[in-house]
PDB file of N, CA and C in Angstrom:
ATOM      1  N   UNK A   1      23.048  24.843  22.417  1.00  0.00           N
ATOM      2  CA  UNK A   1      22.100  23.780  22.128  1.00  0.00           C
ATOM      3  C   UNK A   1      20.881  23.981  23.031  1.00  0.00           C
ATOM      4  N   UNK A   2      19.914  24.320  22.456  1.00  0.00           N
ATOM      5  CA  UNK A   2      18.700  24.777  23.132  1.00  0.00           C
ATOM      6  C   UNK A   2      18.224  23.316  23.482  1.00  0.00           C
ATOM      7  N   UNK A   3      17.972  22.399  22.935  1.00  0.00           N
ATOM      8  CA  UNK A   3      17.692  21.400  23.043  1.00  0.00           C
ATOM      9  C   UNK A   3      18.337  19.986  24.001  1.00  0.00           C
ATOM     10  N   UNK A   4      18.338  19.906  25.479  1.00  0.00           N
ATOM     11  CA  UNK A   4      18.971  19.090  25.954  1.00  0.00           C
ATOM     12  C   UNK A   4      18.484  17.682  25.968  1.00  0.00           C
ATOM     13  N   UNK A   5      19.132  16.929  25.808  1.00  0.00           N
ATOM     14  CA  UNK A   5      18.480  15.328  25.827  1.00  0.00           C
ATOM     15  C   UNK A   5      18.805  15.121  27.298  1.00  0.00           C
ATOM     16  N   UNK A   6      17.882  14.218  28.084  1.00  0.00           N
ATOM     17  CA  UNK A   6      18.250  13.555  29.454  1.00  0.00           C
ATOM     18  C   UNK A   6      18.824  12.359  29.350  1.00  0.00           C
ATOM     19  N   UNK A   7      19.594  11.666  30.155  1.00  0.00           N
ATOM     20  CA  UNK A   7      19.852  10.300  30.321  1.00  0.00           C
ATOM     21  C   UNK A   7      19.146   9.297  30.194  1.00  0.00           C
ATOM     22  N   UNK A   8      17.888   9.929  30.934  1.00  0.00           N
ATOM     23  CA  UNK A   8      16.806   9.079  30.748  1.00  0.00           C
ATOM     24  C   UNK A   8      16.075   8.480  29.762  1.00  0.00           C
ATOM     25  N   UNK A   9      16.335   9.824  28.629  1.00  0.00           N
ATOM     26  CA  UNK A   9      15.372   9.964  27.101  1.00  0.00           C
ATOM     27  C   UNK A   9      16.220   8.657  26.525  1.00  0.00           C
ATOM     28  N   UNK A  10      17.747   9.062  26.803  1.00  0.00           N
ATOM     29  CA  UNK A  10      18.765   8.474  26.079  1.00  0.00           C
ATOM     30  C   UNK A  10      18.604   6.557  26.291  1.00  0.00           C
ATOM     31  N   UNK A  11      18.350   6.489  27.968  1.00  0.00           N
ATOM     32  CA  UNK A  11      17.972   5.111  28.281  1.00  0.00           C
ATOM     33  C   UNK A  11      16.901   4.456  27.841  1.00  0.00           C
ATOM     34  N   UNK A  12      15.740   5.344  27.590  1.00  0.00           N
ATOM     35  CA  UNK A  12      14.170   4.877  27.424  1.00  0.00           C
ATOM     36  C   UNK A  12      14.146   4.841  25.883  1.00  0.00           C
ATOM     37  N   UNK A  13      15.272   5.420  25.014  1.00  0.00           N
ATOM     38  CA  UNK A  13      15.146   5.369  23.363  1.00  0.00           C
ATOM     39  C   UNK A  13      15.794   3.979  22.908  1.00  0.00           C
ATOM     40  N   UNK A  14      17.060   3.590  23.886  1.00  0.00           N
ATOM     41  CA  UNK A  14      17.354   2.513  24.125  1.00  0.00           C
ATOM     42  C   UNK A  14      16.513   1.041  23.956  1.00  0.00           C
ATOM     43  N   UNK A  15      15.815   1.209  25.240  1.00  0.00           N
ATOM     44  CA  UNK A  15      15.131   0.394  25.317  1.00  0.00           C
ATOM     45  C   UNK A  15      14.348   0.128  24.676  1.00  0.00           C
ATOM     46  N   UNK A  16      13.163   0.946  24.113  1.00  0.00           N
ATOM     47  CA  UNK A  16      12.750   0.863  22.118  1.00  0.00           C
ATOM     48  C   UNK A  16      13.349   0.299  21.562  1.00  0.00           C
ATOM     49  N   UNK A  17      14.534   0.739  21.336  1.00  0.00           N
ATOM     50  CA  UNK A  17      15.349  -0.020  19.810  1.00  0.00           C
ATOM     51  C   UNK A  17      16.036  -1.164  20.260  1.00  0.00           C
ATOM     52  N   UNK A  18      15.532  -1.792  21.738  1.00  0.00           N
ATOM     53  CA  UNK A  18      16.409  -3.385  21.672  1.00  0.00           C
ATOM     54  C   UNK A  18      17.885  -2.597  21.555  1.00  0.00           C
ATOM     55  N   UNK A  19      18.325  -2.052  21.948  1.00  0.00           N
ATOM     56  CA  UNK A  19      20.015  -1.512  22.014  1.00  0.00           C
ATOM     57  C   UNK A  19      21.231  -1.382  23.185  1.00  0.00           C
ATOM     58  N   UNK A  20      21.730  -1.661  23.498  1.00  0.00           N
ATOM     59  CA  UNK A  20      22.731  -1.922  24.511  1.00  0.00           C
ATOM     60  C   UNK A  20      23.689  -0.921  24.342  1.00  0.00           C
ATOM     61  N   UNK A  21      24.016   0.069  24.417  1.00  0.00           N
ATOM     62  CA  UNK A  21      24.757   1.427  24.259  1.00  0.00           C
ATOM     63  C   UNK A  21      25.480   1.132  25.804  1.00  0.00           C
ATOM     64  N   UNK A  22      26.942   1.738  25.097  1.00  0.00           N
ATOM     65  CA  UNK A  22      28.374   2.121  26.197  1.00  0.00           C
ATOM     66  C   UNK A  22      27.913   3.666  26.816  1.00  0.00           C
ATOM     67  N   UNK A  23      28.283   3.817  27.353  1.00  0.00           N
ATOM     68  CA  UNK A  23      28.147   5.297  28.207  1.00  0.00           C
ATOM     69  C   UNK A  23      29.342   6.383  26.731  1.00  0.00           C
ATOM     70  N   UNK A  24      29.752   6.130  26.278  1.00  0.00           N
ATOM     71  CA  UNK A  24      30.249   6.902  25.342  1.00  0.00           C
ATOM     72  C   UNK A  24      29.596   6.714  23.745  1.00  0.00           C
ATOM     73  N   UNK A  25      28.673   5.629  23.594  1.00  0.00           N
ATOM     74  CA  UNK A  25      27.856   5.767  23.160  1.00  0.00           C
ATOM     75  C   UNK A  25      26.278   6.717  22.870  1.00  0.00           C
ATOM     76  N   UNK A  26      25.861   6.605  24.189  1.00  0.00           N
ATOM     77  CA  UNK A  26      24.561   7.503  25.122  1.00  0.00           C
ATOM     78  C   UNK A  26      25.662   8.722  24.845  1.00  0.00           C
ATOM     79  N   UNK A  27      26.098   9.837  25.011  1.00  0.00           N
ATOM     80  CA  UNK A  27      26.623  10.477  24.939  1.00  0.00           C
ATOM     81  C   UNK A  27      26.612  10.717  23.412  1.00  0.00           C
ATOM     82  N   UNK A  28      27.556  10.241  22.539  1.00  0.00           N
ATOM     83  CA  UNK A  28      27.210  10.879  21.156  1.00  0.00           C
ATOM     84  C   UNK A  28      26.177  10.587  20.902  1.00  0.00           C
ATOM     85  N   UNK A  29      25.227   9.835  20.776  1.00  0.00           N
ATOM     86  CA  UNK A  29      23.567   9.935  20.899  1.00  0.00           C
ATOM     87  C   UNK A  29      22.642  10.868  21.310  1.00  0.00           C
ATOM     88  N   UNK A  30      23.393  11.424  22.572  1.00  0.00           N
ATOM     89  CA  UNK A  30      22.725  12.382  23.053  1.00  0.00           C
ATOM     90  C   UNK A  30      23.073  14.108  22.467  1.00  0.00           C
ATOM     91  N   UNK A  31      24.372  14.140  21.961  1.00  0.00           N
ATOM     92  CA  UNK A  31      24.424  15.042  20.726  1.00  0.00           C
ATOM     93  C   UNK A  31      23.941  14.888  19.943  1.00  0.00           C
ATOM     94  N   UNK A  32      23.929  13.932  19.073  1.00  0.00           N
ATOM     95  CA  UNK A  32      23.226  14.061  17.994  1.00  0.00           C
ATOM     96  C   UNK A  32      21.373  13.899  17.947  1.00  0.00           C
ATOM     97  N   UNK A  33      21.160  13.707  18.788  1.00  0.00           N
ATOM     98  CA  UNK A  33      19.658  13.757  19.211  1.00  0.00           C
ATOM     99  C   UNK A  33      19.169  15.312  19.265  1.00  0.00           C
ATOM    100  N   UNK A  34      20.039  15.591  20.074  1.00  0.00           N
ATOM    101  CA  UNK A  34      20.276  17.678  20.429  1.00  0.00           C
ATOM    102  C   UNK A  34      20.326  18.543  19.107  1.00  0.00           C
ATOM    103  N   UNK A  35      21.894  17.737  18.456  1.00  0.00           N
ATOM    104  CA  UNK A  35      22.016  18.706  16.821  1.00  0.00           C
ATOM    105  C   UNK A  35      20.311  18.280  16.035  1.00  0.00           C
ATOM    106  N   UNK A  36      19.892  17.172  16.345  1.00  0.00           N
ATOM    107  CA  UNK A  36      18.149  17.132  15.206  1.00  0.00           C
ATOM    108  C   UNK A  36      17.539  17.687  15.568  1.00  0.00           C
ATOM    109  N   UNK A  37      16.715  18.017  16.719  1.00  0.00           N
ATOM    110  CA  UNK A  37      16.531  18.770  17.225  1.00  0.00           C
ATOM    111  C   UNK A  37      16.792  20.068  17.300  1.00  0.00           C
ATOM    112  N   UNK A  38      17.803  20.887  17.318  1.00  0.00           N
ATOM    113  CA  UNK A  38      17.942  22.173  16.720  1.00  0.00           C
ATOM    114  C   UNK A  38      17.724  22.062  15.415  1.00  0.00           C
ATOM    115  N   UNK A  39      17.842  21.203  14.576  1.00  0.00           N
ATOM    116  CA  UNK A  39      17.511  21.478  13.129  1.00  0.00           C
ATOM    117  C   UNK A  39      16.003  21.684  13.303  1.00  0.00           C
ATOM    118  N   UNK A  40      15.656  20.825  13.479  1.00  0.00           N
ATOM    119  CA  UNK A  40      13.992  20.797  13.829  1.00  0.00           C
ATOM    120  C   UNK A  40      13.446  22.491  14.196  1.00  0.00           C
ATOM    121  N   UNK A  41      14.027  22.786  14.961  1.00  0.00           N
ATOM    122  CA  UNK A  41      13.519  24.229  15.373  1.00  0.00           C
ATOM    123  C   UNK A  41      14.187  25.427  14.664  1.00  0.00           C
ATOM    124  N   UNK A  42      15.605  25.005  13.743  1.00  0.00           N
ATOM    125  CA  UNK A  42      15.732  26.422  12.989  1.00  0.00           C
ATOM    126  C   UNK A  42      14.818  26.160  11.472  1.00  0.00           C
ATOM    127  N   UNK A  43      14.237  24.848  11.273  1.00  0.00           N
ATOM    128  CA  UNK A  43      13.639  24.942  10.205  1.00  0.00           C
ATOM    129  C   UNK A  43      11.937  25.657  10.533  1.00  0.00           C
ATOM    130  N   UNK A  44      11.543  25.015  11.450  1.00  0.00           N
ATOM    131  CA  UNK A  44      10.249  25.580  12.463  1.00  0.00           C
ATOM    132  C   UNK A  44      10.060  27.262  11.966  1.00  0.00           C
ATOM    133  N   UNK A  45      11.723  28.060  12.308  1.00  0.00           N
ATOM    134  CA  UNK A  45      11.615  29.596  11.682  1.00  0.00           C
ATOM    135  C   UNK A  45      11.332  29.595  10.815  1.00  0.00           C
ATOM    136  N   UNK A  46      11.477  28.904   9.532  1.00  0.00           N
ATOM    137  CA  UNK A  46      11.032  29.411   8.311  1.00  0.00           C
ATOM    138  C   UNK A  46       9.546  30.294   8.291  1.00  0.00           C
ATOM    139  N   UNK A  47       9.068  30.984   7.183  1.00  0.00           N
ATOM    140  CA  UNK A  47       7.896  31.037   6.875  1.00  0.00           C
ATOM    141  C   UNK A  47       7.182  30.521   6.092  1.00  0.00           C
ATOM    142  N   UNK A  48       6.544  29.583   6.282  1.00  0.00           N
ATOM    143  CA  UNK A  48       6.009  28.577   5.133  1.00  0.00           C
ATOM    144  C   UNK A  48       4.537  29.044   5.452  1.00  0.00           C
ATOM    145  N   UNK A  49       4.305  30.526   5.215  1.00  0.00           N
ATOM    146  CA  UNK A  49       3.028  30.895   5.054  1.00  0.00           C
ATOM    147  C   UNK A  49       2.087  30.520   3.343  1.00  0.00           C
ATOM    148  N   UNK A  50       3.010  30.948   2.758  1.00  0.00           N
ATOM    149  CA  UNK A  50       2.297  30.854   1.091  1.00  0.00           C
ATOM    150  C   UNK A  50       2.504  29.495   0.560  1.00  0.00           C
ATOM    151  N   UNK A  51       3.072  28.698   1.259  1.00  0.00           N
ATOM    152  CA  UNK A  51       3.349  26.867   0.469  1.00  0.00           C
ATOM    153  C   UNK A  51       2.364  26.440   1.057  1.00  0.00           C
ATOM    154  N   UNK A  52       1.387  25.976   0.001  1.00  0.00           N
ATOM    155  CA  UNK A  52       0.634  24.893  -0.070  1.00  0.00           C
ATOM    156  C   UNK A  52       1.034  23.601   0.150  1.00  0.00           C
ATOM    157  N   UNK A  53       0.605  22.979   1.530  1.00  0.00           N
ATOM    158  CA  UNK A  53       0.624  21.743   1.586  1.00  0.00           C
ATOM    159  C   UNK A  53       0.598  20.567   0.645  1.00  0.00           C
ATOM    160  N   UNK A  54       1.879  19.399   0.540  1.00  0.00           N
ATOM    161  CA  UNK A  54       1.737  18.594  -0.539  1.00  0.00           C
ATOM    162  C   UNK A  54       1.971  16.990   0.639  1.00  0.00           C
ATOM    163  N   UNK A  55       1.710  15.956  -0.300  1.00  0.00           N
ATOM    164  CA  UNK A  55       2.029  14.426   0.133  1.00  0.00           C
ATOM    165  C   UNK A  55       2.954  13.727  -0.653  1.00  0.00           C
ATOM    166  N   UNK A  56       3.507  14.787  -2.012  1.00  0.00           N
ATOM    167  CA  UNK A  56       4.728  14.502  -2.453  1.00  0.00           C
ATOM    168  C   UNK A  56       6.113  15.460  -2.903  1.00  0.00           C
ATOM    169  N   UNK A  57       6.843  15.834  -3.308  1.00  0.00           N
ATOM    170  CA  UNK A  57       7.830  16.236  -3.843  1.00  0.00           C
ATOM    171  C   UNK A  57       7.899  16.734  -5.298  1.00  0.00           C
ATOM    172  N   UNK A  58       7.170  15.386  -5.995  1.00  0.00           N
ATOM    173  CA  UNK A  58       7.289  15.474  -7.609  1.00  0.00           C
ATOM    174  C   UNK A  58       5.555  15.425  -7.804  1.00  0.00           C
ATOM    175  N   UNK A  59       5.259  16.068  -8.392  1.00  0.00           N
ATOM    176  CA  UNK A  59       3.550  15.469  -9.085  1.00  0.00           C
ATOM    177  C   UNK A  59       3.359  13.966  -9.342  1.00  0.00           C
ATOM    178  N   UNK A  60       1.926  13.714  -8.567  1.00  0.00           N
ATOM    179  CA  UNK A  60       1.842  12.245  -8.923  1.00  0.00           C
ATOM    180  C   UNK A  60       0.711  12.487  -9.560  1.00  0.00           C
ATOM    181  N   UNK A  61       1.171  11.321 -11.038  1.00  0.00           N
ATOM    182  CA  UNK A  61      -0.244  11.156 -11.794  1.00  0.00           C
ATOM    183  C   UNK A  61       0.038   9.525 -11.746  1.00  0.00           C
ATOM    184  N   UNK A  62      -1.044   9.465 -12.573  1.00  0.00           N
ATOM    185  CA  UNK A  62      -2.156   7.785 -11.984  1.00  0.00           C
ATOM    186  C   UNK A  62      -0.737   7.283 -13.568  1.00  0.00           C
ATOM    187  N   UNK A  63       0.110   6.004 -12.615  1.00  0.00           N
ATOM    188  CA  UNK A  63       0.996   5.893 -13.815  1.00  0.00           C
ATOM    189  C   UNK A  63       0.321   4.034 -14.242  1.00  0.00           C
ATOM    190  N   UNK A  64      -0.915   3.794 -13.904  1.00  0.00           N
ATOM    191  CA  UNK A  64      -1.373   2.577 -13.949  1.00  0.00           C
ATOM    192  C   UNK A  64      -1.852   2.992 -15.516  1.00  0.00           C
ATOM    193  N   UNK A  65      -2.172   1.429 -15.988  1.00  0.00           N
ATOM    194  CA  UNK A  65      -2.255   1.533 -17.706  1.00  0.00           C
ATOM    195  C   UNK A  65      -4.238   1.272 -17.321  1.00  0.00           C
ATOM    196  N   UNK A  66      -4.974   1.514 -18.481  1.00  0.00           N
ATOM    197  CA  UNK A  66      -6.010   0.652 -18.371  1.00  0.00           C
ATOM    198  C   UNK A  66      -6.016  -0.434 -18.754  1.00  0.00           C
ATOM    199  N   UNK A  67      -6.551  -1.486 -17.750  1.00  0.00           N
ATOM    200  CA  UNK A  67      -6.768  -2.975 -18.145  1.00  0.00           C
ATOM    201  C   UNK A  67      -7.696  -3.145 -19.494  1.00  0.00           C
ATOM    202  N   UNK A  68      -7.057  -3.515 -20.180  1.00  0.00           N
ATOM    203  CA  UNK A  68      -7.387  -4.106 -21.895  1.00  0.00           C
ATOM    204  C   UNK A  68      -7.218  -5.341 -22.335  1.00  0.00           C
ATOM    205  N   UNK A  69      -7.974  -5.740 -22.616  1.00  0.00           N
ATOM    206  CA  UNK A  69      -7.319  -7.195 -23.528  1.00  0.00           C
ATOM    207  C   UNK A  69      -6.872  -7.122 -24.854  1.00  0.00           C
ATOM    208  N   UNK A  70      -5.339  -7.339 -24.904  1.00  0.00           N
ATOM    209  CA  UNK A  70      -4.826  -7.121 -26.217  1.00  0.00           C
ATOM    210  C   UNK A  70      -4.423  -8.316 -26.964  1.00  0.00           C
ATOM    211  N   UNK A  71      -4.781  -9.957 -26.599  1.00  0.00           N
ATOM    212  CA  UNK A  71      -4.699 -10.813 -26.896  1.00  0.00           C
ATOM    213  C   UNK A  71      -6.060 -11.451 -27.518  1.00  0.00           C
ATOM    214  N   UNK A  72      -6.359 -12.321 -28.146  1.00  0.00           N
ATOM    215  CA  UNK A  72      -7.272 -13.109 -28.427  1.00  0.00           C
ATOM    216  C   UNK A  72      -7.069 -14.098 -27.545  1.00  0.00           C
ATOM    217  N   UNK A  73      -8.649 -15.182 -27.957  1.00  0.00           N
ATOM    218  CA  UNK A  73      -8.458 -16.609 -27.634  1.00  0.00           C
ATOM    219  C   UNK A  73      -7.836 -17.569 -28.290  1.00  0.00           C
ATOM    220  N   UNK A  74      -6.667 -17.652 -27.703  1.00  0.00           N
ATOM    221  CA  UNK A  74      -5.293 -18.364 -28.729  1.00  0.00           C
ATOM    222  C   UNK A  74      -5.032 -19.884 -28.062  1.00  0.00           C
ATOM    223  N   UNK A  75      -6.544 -20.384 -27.664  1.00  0.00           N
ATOM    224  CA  UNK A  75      -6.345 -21.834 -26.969  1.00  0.00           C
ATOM    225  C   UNK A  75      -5.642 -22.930 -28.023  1.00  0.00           C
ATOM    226  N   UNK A  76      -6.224 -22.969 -29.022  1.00  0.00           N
ATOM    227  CA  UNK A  76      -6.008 -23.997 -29.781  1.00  0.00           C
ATOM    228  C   UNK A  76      -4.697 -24.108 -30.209  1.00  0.00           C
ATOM    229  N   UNK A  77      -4.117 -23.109 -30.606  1.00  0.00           N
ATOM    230  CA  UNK A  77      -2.819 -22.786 -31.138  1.00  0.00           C
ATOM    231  C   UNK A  77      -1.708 -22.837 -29.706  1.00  0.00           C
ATOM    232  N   UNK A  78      -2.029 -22.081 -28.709  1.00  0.00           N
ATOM    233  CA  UNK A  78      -1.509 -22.879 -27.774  1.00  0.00           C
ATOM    234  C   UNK A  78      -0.878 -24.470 -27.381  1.00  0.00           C
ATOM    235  N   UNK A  79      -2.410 -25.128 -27.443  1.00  0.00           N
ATOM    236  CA  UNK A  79      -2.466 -26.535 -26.716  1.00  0.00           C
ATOM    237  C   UNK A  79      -2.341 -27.219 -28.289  1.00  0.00           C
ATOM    238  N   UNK A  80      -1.695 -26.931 -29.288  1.00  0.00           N
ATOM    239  CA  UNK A  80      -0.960 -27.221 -30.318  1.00  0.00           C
ATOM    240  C   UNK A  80       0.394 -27.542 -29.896  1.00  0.00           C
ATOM    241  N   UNK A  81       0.931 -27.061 -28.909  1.00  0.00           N
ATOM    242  CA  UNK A  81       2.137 -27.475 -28.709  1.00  0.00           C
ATOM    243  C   UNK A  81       2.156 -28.722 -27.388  1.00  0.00           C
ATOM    244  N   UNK A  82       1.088 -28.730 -26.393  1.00  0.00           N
ATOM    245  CA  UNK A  82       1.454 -29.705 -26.035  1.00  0.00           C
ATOM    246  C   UNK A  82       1.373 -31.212 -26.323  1.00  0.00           C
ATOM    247  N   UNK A  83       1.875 -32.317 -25.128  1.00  0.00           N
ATOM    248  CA  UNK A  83       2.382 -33.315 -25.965  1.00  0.00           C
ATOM    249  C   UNK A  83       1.144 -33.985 -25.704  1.00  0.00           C
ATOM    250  N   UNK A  84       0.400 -33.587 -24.630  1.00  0.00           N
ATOM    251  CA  UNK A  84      -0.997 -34.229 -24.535  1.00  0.00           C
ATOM    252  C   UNK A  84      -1.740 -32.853 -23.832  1.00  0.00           C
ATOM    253  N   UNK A  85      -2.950 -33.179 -24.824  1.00  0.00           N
ATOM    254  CA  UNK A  85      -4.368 -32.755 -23.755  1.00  0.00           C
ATOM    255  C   UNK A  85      -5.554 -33.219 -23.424  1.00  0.00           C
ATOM    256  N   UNK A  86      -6.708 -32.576 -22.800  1.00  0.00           N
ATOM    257  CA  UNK A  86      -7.379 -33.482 -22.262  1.00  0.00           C
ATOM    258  C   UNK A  86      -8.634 -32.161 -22.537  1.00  0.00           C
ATOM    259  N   UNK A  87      -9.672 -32.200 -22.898  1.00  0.00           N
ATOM    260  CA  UNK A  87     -10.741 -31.048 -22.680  1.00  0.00           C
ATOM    261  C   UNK A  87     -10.664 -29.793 -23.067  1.00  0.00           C
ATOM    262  N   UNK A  88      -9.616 -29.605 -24.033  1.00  0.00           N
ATOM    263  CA  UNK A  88      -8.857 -28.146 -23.973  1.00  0.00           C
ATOM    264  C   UNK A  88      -8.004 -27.893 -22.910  1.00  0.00           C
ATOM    265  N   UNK A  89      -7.716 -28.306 -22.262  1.00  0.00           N
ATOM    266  CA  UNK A  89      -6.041 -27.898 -21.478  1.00  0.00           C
ATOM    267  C   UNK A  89      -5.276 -28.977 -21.587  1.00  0.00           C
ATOM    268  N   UNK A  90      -4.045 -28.966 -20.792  1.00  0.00           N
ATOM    269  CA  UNK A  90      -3.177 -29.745 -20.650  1.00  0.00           C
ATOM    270  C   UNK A  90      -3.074 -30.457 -20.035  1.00  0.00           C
ATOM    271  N   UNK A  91      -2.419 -31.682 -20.558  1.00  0.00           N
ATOM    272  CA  UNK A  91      -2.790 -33.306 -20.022  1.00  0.00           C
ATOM    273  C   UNK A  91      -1.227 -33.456 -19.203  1.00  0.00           C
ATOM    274  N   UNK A  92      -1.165 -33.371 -17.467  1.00  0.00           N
ATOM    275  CA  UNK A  92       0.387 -33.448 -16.879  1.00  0.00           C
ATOM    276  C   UNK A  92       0.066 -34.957 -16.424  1.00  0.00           C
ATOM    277  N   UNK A  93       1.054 -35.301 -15.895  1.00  0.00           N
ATOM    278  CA  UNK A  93       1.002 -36.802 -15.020  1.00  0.00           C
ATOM    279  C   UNK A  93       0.387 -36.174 -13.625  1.00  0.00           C
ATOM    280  N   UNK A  94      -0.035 -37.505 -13.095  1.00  0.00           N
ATOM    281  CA  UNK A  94      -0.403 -37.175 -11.475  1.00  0.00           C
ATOM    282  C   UNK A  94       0.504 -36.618 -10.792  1.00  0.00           C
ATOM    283  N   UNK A  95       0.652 -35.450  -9.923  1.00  0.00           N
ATOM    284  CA  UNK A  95       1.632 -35.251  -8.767  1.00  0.00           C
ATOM    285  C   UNK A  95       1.502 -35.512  -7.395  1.00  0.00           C
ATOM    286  N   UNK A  96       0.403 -35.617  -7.692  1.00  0.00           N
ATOM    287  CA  UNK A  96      -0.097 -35.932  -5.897  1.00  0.00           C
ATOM    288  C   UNK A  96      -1.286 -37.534  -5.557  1.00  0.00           C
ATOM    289  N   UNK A  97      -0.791 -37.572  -4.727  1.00  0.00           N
ATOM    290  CA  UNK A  97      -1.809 -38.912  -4.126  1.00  0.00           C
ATOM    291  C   UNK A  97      -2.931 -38.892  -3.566  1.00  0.00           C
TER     292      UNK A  97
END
C-alpha cells in the first residue's frame, strides 16, 4: 500500500463528518482510505492520451420540448361549470378576514 493514511488524517476526516469512530473503526477507515487511494493511482497509469474530455457518459441532447400553446381560450366553457362567477372567473366564498 503505497498510500499510508495518518491518524491524524483519520481524526481530522472525523471531525468533518460530525463522526465519533472506535479505534477499530479509524483503522478499517484507514484501509479503506489506503485501498481508494491506490485505486486512484493505478487508474492515474492508464493512458488517456487520445480520450477526449467529456461532462457526461451518455450524449446529452436538449430533451426540453418547445413552449407552444396547444390549447385555446376555453374561458367560457370552462366557467360553464362553475356554480358561480363573477367577471369571468370564479366566484369562491371569503377565506380570509
Amino acid at each position: 500500500m503505497a498510500n499510508i493514511i495518518s491518524d491524524e488524517t483519520i481524526e481530522y476526516v472525523g471531525i468533518l463528518a460530525k463522526l465519533e469512530l472506535s479505534d477499530e473503526e479509524k483503522e478499517a477507515a484507514k484501509k479503506d482510505m489506503g485501498r481508494m487511494l491506490d485505486y486512484i493511482d493505478k487508474l492515474n497509469e492508464l493512458d488517456t492520451s487520445g480520450v477526449e474530455p467529456m461532462s457526461h457518459v451518455f450524449p446529452v441532447t436538449n430533451v426540453f420540448r418547445e413552449d407552444v400553446v396547444t390549447n385555446r381560450d376555453e374561458r367560457d366553457s370552462i366557467l360553464a361549470n362553475a356554480p358561480e362567477q363573477k367577471d369571468g372567473a370564479f366566484k369562491v366564498p371569503k377565506t380570509v378576514e
